[in-house]
N, C-alpha and C. Protein backbone atom coordinates (compact mmCIF):
# COMPACT_ATOMS: atom_id res chain seq x y z
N UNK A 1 0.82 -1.19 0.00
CA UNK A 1 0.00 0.00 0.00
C UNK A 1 0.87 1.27 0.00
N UNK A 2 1.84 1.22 0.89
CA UNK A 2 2.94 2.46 0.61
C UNK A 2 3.71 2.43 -0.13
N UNK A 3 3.81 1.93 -0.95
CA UNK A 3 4.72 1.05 -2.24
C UNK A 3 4.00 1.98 -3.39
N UNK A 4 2.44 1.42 -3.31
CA UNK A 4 1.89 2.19 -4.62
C UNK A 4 1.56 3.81 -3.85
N UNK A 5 1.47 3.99 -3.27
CA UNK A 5 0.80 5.64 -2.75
C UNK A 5 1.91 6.41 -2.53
N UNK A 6 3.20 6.49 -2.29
CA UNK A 6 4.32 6.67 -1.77
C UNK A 6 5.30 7.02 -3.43
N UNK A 7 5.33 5.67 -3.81
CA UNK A 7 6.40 5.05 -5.00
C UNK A 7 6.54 6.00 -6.27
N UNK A 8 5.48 6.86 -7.05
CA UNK A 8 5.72 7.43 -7.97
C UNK A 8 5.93 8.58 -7.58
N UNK A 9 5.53 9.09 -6.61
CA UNK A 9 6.13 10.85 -6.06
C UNK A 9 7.78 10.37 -5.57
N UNK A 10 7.57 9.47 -4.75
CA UNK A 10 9.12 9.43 -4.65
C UNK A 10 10.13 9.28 -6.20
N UNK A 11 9.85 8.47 -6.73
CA UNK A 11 10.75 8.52 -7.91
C UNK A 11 11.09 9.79 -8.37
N UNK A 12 9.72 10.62 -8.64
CA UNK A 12 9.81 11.91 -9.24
C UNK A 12 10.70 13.08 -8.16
N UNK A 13 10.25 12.79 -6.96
CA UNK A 13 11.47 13.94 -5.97
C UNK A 13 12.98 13.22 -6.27
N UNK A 14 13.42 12.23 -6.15
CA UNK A 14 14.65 11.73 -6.24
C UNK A 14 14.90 12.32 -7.82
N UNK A 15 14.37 12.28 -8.83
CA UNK A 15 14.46 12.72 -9.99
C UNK A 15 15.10 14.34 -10.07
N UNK A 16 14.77 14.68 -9.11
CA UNK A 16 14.94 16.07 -8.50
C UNK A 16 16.87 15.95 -8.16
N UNK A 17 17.02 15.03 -7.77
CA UNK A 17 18.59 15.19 -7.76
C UNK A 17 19.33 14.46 -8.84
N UNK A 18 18.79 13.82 -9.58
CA UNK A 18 19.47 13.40 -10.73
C UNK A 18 18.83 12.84 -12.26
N UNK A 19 19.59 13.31 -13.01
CA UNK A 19 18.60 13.32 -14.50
C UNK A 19 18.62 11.58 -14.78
N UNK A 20 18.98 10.66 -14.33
CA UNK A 20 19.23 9.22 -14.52
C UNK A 20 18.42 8.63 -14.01
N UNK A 21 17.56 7.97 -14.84
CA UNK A 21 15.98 7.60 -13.99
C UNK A 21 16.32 6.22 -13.41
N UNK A 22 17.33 5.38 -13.80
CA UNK A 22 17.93 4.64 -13.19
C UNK A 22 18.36 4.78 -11.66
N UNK A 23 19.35 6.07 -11.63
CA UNK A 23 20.26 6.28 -10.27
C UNK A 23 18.78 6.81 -9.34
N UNK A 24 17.58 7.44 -9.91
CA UNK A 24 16.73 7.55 -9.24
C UNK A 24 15.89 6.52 -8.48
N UNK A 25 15.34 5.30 -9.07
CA UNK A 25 15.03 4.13 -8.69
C UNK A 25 15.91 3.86 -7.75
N UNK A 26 17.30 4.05 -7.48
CA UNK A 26 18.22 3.25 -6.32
C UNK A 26 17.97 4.13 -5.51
N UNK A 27 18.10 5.42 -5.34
CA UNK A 27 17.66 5.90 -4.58
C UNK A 27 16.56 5.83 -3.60
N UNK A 28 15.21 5.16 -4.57
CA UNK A 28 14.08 5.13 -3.75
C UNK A 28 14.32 4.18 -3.37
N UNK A 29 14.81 3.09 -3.43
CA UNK A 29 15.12 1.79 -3.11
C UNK A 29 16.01 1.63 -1.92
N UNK A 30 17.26 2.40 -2.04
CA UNK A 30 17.85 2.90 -0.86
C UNK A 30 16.88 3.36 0.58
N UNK A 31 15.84 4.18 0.01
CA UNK A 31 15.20 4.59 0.77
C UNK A 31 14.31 4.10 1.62
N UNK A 32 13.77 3.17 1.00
CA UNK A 32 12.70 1.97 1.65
C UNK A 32 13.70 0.92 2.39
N UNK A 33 14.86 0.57 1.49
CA UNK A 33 15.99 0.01 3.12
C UNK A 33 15.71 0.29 4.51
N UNK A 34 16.09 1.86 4.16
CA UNK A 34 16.38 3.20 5.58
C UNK A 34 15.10 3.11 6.00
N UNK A 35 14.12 3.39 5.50
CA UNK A 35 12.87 3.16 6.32
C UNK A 35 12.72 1.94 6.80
N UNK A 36 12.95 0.77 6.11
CA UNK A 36 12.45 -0.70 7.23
C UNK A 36 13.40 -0.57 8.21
N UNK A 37 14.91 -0.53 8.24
CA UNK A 37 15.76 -0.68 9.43
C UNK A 37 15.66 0.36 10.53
N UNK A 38 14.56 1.86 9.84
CA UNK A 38 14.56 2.70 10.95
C UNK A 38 13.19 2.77 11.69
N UNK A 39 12.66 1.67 11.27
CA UNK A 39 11.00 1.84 11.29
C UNK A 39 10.48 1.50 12.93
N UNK A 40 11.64 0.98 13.60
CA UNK A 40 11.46 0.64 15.14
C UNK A 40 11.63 1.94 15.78
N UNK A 41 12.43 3.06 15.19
CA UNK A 41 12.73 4.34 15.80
C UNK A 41 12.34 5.15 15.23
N UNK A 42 11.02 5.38 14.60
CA UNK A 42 9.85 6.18 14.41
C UNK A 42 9.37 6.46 15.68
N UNK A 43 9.04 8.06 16.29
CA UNK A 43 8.38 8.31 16.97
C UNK A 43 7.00 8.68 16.63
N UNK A 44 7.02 8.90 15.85
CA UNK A 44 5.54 9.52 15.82
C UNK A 44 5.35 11.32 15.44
N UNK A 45 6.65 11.64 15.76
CA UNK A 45 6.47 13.34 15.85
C UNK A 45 6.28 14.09 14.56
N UNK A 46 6.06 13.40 13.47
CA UNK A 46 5.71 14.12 12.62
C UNK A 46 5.18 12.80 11.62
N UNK A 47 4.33 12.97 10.75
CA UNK A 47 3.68 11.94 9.58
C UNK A 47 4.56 10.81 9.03
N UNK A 48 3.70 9.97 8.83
CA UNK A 48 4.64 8.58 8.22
C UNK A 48 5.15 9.40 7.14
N UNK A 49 4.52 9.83 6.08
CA UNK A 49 5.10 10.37 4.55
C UNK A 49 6.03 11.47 4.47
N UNK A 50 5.73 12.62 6.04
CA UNK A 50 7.26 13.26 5.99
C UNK A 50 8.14 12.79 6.79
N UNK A 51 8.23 11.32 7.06
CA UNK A 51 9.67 11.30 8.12
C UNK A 51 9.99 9.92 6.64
N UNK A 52 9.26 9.42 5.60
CA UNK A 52 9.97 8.73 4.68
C UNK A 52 10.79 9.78 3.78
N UNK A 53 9.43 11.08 3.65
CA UNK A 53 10.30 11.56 2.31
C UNK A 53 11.72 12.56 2.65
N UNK A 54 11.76 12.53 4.35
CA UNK A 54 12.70 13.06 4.99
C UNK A 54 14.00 12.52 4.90
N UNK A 55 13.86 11.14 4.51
CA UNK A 55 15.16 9.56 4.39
C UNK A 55 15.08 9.29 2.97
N UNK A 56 14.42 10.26 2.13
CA UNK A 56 14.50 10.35 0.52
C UNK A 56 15.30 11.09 1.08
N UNK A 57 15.08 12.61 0.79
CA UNK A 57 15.92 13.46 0.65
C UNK A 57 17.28 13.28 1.29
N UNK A 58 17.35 12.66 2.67
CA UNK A 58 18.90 12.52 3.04
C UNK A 58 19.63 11.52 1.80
N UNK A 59 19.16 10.58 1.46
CA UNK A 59 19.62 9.42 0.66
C UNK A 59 19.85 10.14 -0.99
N UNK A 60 19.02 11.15 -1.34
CA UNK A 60 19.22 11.31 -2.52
C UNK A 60 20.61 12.70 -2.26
N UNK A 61 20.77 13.44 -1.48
CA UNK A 61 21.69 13.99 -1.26
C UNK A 61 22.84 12.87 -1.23
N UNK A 62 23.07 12.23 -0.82
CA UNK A 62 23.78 11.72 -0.25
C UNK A 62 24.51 10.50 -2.05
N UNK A 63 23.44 10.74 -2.56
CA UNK A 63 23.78 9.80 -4.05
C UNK A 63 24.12 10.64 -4.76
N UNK A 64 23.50 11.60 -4.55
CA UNK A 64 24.23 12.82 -5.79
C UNK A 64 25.36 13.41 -5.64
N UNK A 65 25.92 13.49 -4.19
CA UNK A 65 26.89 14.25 -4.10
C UNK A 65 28.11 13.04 -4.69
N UNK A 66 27.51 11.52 -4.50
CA UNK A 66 28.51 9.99 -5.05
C UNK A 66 28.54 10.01 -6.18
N UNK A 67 27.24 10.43 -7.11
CA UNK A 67 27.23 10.38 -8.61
C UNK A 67 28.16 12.20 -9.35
N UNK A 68 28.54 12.92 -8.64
CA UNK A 68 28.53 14.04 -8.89
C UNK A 68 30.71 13.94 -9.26
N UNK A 69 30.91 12.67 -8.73
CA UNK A 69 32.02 12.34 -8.53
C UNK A 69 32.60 11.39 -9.81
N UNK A 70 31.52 10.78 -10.24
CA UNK A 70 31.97 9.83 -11.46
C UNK A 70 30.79 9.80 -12.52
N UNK A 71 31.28 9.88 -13.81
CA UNK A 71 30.41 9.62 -14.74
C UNK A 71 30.72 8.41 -15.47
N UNK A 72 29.79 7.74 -15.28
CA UNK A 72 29.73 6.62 -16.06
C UNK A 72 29.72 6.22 -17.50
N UNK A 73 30.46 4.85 -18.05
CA UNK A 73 30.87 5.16 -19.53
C UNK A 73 29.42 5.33 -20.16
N UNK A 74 28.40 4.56 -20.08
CA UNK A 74 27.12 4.44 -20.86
C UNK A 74 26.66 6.16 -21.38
N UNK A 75 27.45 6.80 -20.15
CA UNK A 75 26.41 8.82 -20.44
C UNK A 75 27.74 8.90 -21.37
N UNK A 76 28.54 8.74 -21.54
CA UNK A 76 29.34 9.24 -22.96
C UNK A 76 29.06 8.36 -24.14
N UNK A 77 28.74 7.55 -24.06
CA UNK A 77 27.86 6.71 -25.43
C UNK A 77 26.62 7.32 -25.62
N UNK A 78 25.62 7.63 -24.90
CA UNK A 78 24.15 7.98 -25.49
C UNK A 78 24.18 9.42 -24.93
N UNK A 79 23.57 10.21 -25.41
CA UNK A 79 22.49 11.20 -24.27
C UNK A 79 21.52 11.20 -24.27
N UNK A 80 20.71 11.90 -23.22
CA UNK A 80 19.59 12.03 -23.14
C UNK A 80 18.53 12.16 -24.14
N UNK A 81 19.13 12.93 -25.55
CA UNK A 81 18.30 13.39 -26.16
C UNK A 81 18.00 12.12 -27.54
N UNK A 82 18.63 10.76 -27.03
CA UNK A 82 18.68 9.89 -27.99
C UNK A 82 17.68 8.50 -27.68
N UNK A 83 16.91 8.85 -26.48
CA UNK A 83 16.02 7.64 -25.93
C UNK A 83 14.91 7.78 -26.92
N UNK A 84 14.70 6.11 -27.05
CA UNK A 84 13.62 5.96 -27.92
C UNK A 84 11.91 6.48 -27.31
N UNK A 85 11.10 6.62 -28.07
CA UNK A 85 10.00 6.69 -27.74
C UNK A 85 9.10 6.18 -26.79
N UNK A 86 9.77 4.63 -26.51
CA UNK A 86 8.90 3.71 -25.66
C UNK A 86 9.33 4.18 -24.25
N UNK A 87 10.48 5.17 -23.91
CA UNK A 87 10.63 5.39 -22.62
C UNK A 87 9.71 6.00 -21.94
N UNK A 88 8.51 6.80 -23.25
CA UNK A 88 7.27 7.41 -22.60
C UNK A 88 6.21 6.56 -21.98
N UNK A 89 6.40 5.31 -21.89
CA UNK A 89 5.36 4.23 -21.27
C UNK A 89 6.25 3.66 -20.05
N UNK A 90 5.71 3.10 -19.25
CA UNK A 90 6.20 2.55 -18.17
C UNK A 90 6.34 1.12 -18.42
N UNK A 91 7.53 -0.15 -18.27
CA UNK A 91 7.42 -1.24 -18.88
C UNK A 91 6.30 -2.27 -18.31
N UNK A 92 5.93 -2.81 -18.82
CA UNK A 92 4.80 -3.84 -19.04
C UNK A 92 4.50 -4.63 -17.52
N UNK A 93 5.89 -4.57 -17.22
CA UNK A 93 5.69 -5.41 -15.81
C UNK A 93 5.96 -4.59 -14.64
N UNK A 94 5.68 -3.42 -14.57
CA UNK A 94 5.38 -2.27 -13.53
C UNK A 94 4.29 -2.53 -12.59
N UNK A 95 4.34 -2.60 -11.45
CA UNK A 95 3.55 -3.20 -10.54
C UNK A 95 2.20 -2.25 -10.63
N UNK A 96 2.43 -1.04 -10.85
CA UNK A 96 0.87 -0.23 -10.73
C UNK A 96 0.58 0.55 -12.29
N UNK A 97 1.53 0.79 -12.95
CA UNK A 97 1.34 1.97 -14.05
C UNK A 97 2.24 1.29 -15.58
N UNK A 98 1.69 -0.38 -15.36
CA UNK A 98 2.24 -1.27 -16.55
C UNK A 98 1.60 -0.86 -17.55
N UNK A 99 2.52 -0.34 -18.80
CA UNK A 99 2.38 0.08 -20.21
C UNK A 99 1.97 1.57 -20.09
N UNK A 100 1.46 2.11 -18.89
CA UNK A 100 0.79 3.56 -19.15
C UNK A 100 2.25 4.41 -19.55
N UNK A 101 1.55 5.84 -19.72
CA UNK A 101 2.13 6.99 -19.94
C UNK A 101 3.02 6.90 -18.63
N UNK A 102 4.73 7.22 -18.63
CA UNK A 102 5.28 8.02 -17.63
C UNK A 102 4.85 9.83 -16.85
N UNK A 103 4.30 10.48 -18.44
CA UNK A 103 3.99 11.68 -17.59
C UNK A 103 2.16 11.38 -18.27
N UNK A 104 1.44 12.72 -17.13
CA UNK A 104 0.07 12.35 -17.09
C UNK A 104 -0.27 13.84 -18.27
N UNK A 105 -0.71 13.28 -19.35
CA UNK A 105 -1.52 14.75 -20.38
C UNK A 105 -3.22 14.55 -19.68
N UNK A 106 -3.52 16.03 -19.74
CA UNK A 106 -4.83 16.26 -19.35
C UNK A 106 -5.49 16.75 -20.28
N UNK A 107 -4.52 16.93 -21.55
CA UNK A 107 -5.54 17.69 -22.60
C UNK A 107 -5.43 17.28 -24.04
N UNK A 108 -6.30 15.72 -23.79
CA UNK A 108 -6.27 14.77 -24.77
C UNK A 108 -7.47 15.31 -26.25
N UNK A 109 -8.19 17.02 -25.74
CA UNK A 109 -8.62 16.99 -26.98
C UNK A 109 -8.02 18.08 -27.52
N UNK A 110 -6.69 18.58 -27.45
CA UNK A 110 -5.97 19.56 -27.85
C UNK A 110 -5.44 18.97 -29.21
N UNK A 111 -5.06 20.64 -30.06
CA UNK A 111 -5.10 19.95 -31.04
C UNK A 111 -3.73 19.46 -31.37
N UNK A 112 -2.93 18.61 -32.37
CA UNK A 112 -1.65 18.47 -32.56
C UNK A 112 -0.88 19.59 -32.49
N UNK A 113 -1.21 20.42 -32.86
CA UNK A 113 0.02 21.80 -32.99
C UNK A 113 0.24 22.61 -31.44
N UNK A 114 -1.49 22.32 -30.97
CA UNK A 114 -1.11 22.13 -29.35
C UNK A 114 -0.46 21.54 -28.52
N UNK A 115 -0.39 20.29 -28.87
CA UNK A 115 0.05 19.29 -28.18
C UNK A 115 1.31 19.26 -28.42
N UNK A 116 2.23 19.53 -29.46
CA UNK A 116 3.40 19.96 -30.04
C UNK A 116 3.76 21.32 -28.87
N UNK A 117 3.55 22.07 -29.05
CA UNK A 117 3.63 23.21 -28.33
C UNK A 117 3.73 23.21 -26.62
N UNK A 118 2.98 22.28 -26.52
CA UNK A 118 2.82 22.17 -24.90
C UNK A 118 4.13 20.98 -24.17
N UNK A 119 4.45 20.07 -25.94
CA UNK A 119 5.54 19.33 -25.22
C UNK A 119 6.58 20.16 -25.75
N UNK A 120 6.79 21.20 -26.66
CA UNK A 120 8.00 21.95 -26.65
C UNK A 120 8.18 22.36 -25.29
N UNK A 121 6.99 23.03 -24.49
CA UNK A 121 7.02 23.62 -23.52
C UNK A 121 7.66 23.05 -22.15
N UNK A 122 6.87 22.06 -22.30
CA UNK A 122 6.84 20.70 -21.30
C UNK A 122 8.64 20.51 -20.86
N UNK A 123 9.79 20.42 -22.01
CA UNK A 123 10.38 20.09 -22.20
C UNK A 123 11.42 20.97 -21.97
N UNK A 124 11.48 22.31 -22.35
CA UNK A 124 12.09 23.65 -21.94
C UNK A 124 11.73 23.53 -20.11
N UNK A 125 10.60 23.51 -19.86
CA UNK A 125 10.86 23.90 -17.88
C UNK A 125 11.18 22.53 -17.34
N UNK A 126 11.31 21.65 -17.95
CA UNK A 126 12.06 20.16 -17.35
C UNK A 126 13.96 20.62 -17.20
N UNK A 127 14.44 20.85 -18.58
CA UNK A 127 15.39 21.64 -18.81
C UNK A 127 15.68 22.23 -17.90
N UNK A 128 14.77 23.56 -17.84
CA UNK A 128 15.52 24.55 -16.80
C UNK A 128 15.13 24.10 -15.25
N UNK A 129 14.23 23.46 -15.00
CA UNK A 129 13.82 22.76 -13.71
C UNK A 129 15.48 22.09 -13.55
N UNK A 130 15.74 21.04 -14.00
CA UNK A 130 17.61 20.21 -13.88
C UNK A 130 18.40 21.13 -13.95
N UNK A 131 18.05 22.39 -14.50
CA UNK A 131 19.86 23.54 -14.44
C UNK A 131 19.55 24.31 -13.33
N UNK A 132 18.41 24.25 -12.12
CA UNK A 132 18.39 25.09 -10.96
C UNK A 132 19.01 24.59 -10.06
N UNK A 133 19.57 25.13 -9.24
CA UNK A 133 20.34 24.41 -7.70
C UNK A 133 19.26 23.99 -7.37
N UNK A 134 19.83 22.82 -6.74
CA UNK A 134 18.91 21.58 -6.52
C UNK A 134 17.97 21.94 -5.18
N UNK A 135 18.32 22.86 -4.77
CA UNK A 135 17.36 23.22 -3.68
C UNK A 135 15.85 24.09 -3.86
N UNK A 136 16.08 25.18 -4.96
CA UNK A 136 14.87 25.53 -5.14
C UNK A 136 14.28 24.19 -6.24
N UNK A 137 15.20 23.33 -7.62
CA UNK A 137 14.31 22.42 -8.02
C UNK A 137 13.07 21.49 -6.93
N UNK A 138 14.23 21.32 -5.70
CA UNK A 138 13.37 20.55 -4.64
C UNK A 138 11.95 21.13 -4.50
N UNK A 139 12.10 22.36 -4.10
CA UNK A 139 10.91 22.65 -3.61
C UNK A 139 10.03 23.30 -4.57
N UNK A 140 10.25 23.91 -5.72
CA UNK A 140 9.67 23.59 -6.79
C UNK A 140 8.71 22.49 -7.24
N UNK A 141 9.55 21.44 -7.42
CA UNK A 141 8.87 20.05 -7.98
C UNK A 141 7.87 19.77 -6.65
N UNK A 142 8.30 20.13 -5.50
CA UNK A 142 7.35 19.43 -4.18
C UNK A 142 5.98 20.19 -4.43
N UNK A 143 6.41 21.36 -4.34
CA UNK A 143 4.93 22.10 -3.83
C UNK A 143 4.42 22.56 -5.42
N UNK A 144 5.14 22.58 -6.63
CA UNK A 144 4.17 22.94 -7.72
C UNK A 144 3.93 21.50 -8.65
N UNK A 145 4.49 20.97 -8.78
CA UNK A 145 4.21 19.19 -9.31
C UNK A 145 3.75 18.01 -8.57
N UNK A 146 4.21 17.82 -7.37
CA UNK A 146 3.43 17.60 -6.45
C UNK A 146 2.37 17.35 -5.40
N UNK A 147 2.37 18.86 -5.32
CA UNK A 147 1.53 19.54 -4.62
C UNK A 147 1.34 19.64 -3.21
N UNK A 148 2.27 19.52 -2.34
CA UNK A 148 2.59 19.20 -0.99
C UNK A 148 2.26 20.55 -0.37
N UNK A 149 2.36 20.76 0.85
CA UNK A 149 1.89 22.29 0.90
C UNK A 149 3.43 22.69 1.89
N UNK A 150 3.45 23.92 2.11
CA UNK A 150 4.54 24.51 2.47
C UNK A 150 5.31 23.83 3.70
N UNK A 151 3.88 23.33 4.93
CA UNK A 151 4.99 22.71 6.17
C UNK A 151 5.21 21.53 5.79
N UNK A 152 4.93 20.83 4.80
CA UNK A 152 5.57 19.31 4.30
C UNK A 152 6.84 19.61 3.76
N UNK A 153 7.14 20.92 2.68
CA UNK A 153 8.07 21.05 1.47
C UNK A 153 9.45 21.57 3.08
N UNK A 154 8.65 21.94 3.83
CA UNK A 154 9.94 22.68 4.95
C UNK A 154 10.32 21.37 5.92
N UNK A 155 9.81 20.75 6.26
CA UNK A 155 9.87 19.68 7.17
C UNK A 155 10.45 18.37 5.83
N UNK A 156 10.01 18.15 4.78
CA UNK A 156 11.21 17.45 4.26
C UNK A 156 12.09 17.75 3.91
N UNK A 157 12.46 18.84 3.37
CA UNK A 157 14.06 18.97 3.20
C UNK A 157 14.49 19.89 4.46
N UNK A 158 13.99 20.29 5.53
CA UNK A 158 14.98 20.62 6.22
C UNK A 158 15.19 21.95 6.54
N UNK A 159 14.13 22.99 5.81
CA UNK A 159 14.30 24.55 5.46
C UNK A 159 13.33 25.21 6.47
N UNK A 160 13.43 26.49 6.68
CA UNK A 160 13.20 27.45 7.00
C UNK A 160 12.07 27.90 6.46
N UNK A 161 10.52 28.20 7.28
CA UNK A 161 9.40 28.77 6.35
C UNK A 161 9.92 29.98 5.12
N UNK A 162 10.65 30.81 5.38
CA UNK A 162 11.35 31.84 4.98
C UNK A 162 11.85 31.61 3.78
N UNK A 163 13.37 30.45 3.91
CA UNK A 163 13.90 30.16 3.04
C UNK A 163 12.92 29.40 2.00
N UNK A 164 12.43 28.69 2.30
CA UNK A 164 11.09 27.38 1.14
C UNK A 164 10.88 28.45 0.47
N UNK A 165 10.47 29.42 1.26
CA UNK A 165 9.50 30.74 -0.03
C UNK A 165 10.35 31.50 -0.39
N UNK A 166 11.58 31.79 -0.27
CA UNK A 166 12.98 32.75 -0.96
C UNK A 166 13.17 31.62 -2.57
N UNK A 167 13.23 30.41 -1.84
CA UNK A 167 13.63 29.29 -2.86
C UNK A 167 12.56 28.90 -3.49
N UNK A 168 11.40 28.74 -3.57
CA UNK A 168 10.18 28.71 -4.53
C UNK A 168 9.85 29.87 -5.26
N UNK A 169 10.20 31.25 -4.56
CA UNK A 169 10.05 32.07 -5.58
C UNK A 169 11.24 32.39 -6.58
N UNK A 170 12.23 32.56 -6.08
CA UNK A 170 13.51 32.07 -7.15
C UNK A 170 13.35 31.27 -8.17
N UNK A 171 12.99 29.98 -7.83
CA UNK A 171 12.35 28.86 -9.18
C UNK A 171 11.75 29.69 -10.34
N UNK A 172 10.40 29.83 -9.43
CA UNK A 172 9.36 30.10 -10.05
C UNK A 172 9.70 31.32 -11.29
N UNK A 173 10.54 32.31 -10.42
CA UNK A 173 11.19 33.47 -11.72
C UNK A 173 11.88 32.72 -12.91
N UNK A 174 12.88 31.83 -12.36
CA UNK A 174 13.59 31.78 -13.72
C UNK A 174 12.84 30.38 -14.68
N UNK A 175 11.43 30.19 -13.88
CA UNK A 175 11.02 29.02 -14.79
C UNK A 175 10.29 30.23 -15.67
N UNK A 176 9.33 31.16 -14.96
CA UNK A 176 8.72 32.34 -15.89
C UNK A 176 9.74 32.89 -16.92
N UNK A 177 10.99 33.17 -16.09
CA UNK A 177 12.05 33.75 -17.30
C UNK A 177 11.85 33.51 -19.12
N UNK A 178 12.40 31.71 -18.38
CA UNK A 178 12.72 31.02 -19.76
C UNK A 178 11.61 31.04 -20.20
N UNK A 179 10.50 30.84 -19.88
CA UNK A 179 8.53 30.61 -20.70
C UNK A 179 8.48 31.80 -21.65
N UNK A 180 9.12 33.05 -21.18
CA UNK A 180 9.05 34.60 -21.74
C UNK A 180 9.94 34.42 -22.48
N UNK A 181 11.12 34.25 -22.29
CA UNK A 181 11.99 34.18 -23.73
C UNK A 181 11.46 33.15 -24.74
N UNK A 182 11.08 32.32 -24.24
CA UNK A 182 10.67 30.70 -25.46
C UNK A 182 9.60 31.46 -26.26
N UNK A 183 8.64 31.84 -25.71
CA UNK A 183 6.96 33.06 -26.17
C UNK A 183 7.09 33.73 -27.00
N UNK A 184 8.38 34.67 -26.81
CA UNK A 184 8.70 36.20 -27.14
C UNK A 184 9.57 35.70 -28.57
């Protein structure tokens, strides 16, 4: 049950520290470790979902700063921009979201040149979402993709009511930035 309710937001915050949807999966995986071996020393003082996604965030810090150290041969053979099409489905034997879409469209009667447009778009604030310090991406992706509300986005990573909103509005400018230059 926390596997499926838990499992695809986590992927997507760990995604938040690294563009390798691979090194992301270990991460969450890492993470559900740290939670069973810490699960006797749960107090109670704050929600099951922010004291897991609290042992995300330590764990995905903690991988990125390891991955930040070595690049692996496979990222100098391919890039990113060379994955086939089928990476937009989830594989077949996915415990909850087998064969679906990886991301969710809501505007299945838009027209092609829309739909073109919205994944140019789509694709530019993913972009600039991965070139922000990883701290406003964090809280970015939490509270606007997400949708977590401010004392979750401060109580999982660790911040300051103050800072969350210095660092969400920072995002938020240079995601508007780039939308205005792409427009204009």
């Amino acid at each position: 049950m926390l596997l499926a309710d838990f499992g695809p937001t986590m992927l997507r915050v760990a995604g938040v520290y690294t563009p390798d949807g691979q090194v992301a999966a270990e991460i969450v995986q890492e993470t559900w470790i740290g939670v069973l071996r810490g699960l006797e020393g749960f107090e109670g003082r704050s929600s099951l979902r922010t004291w897991v996604f609290t042992i995300l965030g330590n764990c995905a810090r903690r991988r990125a700063k390891h991955e930040a150290r070595s690049a692996p041969l496979s990222a100098v053979e391919s890039s990113r921009e060379d994955q086939s099409e089928l990476e937009c489905f989830f594989p077949a034997n996915h415990p909850r979201w087998a064969s679906c879409w990886t991301t969710i469209n809501t505007r299945w009667e838009a027209l092609p040149a829309d739909a073109l447009t919205t994944q140019e778009a789509e694709t530019a604030i993913m972009a600039k979402l991965r070139s922000l310090p990883p701290s406003q991406s964090a809280v970015l992706t939490l509270r606007d993709v997400e949708g977590l509300c401010s004392d979750e986005v401060c109580s999982l990573l660790g911040l300051s009511p103050g800072n969350q909103r210095v660092l969400l509005h920072r995002a938020r400018l240079a995601i508007r930035g780039m939308l205005q230059e792409a427009l204009d």
